[in-house]
C-alpha atoms as a PDB file:
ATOM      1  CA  UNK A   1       0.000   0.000   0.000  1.00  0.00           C
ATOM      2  CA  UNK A   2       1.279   3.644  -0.077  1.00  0.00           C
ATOM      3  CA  UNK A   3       0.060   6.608   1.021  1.00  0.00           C
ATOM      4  CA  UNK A   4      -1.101   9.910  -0.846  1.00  0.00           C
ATOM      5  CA  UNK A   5       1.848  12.593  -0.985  1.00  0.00           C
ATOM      6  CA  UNK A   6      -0.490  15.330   0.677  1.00  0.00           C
ATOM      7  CA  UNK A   7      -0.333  15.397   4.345  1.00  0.00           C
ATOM      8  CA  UNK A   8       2.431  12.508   4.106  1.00  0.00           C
ATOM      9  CA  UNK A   9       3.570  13.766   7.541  1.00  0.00           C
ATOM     10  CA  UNK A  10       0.473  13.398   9.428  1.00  0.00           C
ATOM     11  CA  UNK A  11      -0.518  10.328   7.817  1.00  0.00           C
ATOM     12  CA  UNK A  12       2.399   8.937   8.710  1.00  0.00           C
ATOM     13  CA  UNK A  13       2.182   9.885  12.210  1.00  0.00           C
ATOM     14  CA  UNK A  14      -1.337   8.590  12.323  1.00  0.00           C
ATOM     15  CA  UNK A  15      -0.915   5.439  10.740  1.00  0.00           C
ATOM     16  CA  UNK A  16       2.181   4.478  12.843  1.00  0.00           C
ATOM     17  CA  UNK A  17       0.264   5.359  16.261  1.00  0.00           C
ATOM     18  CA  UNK A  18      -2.769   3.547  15.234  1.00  0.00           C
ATOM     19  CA  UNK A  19      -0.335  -0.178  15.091  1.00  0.00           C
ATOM     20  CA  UNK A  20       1.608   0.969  18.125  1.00  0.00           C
ATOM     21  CA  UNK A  21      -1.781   0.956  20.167  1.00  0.00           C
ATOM     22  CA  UNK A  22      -3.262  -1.962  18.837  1.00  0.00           C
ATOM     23  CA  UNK A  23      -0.105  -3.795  19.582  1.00  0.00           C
ATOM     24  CA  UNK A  24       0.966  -4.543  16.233  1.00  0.00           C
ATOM     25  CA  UNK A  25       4.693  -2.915  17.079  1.00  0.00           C
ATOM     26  CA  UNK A  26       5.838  -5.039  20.123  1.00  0.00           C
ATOM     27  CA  UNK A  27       7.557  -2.996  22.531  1.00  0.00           C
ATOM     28  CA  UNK A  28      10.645  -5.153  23.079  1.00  0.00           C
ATOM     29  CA  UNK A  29      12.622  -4.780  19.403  1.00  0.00           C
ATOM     30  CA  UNK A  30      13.408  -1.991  17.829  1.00  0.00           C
ATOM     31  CA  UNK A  31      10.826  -0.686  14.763  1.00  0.00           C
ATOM     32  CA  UNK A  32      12.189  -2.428  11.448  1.00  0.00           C
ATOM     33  CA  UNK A  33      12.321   1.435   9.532  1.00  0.00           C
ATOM     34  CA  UNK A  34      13.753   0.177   6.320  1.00  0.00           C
ATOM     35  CA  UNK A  35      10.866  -2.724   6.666  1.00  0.00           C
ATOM     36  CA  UNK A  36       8.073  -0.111   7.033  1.00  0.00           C
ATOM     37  CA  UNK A  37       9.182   2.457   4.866  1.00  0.00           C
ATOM     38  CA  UNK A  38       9.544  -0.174   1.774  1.00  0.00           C
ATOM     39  CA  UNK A  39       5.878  -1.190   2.727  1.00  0.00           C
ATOM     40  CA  UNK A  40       4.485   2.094   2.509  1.00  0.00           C
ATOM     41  CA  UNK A  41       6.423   2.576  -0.607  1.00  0.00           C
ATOM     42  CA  UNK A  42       8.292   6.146   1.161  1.00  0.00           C
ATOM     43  CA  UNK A  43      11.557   7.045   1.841  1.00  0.00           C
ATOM     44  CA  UNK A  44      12.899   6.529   5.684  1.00  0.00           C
ATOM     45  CA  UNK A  45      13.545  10.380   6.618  1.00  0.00           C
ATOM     46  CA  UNK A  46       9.370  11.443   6.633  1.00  0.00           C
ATOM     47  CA  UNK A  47       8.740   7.921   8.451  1.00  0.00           C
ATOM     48  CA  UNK A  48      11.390   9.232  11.192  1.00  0.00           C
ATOM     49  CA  UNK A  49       9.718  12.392  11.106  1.00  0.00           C
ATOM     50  CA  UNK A  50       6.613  10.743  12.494  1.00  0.00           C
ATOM     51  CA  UNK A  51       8.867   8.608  15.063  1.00  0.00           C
ATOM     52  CA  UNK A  52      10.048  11.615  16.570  1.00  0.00           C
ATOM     53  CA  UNK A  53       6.933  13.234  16.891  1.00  0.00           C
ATOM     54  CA  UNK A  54       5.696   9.848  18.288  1.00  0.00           C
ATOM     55  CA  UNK A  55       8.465   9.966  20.417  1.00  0.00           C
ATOM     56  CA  UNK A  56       7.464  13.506  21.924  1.00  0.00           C
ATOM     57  CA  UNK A  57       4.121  12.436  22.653  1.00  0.00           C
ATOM     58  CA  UNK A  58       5.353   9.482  24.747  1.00  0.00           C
ATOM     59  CA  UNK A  59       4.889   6.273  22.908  1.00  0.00           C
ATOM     60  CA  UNK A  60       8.264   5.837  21.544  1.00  0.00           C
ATOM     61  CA  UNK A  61      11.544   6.016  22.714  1.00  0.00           C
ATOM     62  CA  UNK A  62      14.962   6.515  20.769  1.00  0.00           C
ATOM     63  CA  UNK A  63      18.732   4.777  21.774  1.00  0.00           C
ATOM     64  CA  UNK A  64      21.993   5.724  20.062  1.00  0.00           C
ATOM     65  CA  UNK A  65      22.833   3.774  17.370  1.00  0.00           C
ATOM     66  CA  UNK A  66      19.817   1.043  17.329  1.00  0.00           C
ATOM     67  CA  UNK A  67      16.877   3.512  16.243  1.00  0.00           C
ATOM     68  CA  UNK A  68      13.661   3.924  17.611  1.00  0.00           C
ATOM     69  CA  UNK A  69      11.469   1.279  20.537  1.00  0.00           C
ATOM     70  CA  UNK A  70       7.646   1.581  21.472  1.00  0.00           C
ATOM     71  CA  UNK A  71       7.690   2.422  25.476  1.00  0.00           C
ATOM     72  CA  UNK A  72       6.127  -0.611  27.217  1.00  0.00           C
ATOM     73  CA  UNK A  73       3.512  -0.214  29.689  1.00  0.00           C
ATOM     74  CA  UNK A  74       4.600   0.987  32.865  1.00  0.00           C
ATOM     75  CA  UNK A  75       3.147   0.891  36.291  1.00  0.00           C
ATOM     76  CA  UNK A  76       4.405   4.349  37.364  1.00  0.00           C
ATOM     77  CA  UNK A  77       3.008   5.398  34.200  1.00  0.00           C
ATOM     78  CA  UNK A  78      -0.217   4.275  34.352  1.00  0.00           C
ATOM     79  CA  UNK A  79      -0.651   5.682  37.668  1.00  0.00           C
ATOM     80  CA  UNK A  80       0.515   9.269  36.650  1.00  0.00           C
ATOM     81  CA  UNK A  81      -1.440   9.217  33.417  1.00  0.00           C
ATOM     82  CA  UNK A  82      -4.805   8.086  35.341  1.00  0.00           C
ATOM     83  CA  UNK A  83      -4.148  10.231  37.830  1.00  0.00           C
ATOM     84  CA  UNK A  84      -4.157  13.442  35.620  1.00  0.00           C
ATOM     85  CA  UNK A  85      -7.136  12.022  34.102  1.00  0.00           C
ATOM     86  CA  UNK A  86      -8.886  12.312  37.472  1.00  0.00           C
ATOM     87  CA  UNK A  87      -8.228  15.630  38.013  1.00  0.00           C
ATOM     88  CA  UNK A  88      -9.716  16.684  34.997  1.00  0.00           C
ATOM     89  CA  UNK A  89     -11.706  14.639  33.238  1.00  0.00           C
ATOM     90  CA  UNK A  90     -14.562  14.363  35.643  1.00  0.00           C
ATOM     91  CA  UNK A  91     -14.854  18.902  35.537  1.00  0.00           C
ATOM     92  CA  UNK A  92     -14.258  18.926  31.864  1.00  0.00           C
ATOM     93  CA  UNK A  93     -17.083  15.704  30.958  1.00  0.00           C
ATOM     94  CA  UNK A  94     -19.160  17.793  33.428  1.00  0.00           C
ATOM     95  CA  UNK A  95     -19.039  20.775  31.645  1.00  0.00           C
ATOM     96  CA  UNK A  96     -19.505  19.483  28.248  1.00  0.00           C
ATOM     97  CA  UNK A  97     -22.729  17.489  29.542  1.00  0.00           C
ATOM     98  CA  UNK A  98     -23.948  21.106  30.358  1.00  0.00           C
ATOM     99  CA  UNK A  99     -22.814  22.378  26.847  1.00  0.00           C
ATOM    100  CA  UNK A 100     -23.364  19.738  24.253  1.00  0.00           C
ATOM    101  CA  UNK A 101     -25.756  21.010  21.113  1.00  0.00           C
ATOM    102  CA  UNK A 102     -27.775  18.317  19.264  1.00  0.00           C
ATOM    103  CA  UNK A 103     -25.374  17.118  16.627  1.00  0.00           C
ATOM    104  CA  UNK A 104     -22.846  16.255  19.804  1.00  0.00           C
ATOM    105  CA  UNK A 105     -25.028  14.559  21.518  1.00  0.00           C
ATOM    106  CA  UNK A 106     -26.025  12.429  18.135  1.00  0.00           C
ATOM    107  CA  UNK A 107     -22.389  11.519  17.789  1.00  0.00           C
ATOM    108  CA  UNK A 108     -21.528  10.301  21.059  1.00  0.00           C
ATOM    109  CA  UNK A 109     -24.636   7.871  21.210  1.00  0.00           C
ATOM    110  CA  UNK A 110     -23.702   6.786  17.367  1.00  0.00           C
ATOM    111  CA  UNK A 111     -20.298   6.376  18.801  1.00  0.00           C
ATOM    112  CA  UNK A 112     -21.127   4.435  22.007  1.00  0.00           C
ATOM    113  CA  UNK A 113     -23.199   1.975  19.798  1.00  0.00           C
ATOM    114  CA  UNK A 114     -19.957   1.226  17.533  1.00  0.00           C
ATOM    115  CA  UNK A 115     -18.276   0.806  20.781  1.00  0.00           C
ATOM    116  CA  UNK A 116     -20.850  -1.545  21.410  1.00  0.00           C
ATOM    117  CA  UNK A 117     -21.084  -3.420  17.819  1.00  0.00           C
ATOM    118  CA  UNK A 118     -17.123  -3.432  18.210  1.00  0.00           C
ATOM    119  CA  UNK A 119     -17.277  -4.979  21.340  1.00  0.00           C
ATOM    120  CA  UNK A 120     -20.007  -7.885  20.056  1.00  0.00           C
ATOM    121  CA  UNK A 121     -17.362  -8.582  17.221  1.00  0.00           C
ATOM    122  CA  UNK A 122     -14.399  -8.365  19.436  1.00  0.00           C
ATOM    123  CA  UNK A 123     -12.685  -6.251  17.029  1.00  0.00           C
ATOM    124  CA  UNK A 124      -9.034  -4.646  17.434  1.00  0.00           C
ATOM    125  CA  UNK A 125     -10.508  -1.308  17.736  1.00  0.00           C
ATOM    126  CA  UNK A 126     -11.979  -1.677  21.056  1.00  0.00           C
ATOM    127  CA  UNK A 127      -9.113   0.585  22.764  1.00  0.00           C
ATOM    128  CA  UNK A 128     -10.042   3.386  19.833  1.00  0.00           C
ATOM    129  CA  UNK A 129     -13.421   3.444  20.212  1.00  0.00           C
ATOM    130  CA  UNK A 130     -13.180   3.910  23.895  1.00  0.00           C
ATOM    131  CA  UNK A 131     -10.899   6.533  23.504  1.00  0.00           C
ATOM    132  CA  UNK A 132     -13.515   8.026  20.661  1.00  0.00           C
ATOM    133  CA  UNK A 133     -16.555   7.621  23.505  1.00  0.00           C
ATOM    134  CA  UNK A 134     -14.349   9.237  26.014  1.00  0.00           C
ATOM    135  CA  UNK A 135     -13.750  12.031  23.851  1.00  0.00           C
ATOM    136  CA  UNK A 136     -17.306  12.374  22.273  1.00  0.00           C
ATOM    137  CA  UNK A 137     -18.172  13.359  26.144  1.00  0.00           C
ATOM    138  CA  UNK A 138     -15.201  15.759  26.693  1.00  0.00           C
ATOM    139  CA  UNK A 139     -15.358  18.172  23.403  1.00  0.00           C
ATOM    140  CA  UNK A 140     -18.238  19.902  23.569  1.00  0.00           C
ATOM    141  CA  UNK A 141     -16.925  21.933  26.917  1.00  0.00           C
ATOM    142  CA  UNK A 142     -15.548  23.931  24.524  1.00  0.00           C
ATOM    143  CA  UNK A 143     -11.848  23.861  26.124  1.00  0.00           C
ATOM    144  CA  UNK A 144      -9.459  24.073  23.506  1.00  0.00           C
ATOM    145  CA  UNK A 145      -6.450  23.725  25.716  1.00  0.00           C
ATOM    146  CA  UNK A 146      -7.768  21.152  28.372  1.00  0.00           C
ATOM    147  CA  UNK A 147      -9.567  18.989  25.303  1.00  0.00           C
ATOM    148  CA  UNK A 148      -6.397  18.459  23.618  1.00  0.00           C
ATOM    149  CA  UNK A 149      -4.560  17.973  26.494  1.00  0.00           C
ATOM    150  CA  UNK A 150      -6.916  15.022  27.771  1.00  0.00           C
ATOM    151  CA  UNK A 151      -6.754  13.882  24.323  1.00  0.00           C
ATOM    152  CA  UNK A 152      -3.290  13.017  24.438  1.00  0.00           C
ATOM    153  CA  UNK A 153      -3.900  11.800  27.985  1.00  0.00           C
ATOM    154  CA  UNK A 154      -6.446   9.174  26.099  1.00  0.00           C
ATOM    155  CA  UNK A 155      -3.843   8.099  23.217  1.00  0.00           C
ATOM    156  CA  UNK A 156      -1.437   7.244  26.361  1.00  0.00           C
ATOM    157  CA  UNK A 157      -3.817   5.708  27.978  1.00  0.00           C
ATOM    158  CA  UNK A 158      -5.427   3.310  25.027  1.00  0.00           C
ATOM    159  CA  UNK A 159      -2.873   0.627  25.431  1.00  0.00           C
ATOM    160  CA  UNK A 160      -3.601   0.302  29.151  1.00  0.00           C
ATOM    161  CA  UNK A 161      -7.067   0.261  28.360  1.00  0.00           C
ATOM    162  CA  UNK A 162      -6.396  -2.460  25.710  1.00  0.00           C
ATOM    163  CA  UNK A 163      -4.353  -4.002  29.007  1.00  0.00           C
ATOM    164  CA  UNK A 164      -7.486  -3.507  31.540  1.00  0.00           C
ATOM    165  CA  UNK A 165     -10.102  -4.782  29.326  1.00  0.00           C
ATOM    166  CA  UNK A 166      -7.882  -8.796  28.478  1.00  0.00           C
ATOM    167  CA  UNK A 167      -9.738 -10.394  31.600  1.00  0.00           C
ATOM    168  CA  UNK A 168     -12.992 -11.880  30.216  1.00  0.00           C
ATOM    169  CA  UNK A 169     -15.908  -9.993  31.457  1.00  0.00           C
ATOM    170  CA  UNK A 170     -14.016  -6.664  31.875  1.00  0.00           C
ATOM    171  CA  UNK A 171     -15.539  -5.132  28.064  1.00  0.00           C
ATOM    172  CA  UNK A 172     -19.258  -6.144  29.061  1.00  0.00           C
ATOM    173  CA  UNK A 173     -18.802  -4.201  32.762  1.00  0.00           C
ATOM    174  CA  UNK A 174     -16.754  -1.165  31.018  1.00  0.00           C
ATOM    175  CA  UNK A 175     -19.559  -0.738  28.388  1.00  0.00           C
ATOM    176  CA  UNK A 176     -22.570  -0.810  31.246  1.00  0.00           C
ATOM    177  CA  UNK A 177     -20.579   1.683  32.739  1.00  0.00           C
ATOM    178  CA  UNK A 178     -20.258   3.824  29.585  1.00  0.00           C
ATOM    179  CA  UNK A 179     -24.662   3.362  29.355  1.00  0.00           C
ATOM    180  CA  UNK A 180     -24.715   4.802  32.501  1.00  0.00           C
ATOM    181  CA  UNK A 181     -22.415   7.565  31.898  1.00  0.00           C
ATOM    182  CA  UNK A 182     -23.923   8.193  28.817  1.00  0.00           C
ATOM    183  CA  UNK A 183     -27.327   8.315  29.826  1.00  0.00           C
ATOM    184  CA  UNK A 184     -26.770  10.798  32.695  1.00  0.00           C
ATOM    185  CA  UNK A 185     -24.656  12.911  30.374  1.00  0.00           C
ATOM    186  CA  UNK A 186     -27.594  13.136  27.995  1.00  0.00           C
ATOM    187  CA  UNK A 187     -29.797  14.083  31.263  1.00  0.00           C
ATOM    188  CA  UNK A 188     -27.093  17.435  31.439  1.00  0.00           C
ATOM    189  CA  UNK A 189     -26.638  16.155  35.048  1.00  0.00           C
ATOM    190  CA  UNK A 190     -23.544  17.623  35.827  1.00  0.00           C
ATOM    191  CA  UNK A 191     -22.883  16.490  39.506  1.00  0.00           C
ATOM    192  CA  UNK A 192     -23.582  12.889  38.959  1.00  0.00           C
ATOM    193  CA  UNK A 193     -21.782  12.328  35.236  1.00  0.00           C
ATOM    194  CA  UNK A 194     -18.816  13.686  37.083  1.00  0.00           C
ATOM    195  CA  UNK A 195     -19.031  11.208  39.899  1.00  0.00           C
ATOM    196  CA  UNK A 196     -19.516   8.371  37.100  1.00  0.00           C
ATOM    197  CA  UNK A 197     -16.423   9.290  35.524  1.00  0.00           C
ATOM    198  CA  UNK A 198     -14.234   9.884  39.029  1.00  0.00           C
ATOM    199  CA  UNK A 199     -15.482   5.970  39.265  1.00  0.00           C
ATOM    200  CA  UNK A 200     -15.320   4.537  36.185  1.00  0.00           C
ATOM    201  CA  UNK A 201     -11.539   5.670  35.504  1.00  0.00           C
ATOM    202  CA  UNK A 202     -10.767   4.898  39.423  1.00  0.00           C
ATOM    203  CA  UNK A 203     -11.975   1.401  38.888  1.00  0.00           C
ATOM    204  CA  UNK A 204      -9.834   0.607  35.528  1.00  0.00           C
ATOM    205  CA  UNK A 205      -6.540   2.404  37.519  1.00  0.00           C
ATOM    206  CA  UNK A 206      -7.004  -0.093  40.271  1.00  0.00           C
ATOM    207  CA  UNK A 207      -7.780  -3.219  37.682  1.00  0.00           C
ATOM    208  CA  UNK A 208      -4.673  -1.977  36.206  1.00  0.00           C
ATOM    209  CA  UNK A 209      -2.252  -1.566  39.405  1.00  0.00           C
ATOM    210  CA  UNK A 210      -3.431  -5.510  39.954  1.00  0.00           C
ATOM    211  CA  UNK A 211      -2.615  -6.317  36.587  1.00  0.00           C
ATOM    212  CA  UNK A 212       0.900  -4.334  36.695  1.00  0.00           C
ATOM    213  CA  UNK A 213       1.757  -4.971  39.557  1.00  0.00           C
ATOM    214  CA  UNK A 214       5.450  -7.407  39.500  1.00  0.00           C
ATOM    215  CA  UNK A 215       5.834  -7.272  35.856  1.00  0.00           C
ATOM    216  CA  UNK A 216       8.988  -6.294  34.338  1.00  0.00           C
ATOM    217  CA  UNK A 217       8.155  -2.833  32.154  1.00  0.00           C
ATOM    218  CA  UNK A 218      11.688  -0.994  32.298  1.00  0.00           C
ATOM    219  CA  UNK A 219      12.841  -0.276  29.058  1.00  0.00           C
END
């Protein structure tokens, strides 16, 4: 396959975050450039373009002389990633709830029942679409700064999500928790859709400190 010359950058940079959180780029050898770049019929220097912009937002990592490594998941990490999520995400869904116009409130049920229909088919995109139902409930607050800043929060946060929901039974209880959320958001119930979310993220931060806990995630 290759990609369209317009935008080559950004493609790029999308495409190569989109296998690096479904797990397609295993953290523990180094990304096979020449490989990728022949496969994408480009040259190497935009592809490590995009791996140093992947590398700023925190899901790669560079070392002299052997190229670029996807970060593995971390239990200090997850715990400082969550933990800005708590502090801001509850406000922020809170606000939007308040704020949402028709057309946003459209999209994030259409996007909670692809979550959904994902889910059924357990499909790879599980991690994305939670992200994309997480979001659908934070960008109508119409916080520029705070939006994209929880946004990148999400994109670190979608492989521990893809982490949290491996037990069997943990994608059925995450999706009756997104119903709920969903329906009080809807309800422009403030209060209480901020207490759903302080829960809902508490609950997958102490899954994942079980899950974490003892394994060996230095670099």
């Amino acid at each position: 396959m290759s990609l369209v010359v317009r935008n080559l950058s950004d493609q790029l940079f999308d495409l190569v975050r989109s296998r690096i959180l479904s797990g397609a780029v295993p953290p523990d050898k180094p990304i096979r450039q020449d490989a990728l770049a022949a496969e994408l019929g480009i040259s190497k220097i935009p592809l490590r373009e995009a791996l140093a912009r992947l590398e700023q937002e925190g899901l790669v990592h560079s070392q002299a002389n052997r190229g670029f490594f996807v970060r593995p998941l971390s239990a200090d990490e997850a715990e400082e990633v969550y933990a800005l999520r708590l502090k801001l995400e509850p406000e922020v869904m809170a606000l939007a709830a308040q704020r949402a116009n028709d057309e946003e409130r459209r999209f994030a049920i259409d996007t909670l029942a692809t979550l959904y229909q994902v889910t059924d088919e357990r499909g790879d995109g599980i991690g994305a679409f939670n992200r994309a139902f997480h979001m659908a409930l934070i960008w109508p607050s119409g916080q520029p700064v705070t939006n994209h800043f929880l946004e990148r929060l999400h994109v670190l946060s979608e492989r521990y999500a893809r982490k949290h929901l491996e037990p069997l039974g943990r994608d059925e209880r995450a999706n009756e928790e997104h119903r709920e959320m969903l329906d009080t958001w809807l309800a422009r119930d403030g209060d209480a859709i901020a207490r759903l979310t302080y829960a809902h993220v508490s609950k997958t931060l102490d899954d994942l400190r079980q899950q974490l806990a003892g394994e060996d995630v230095q670099p």
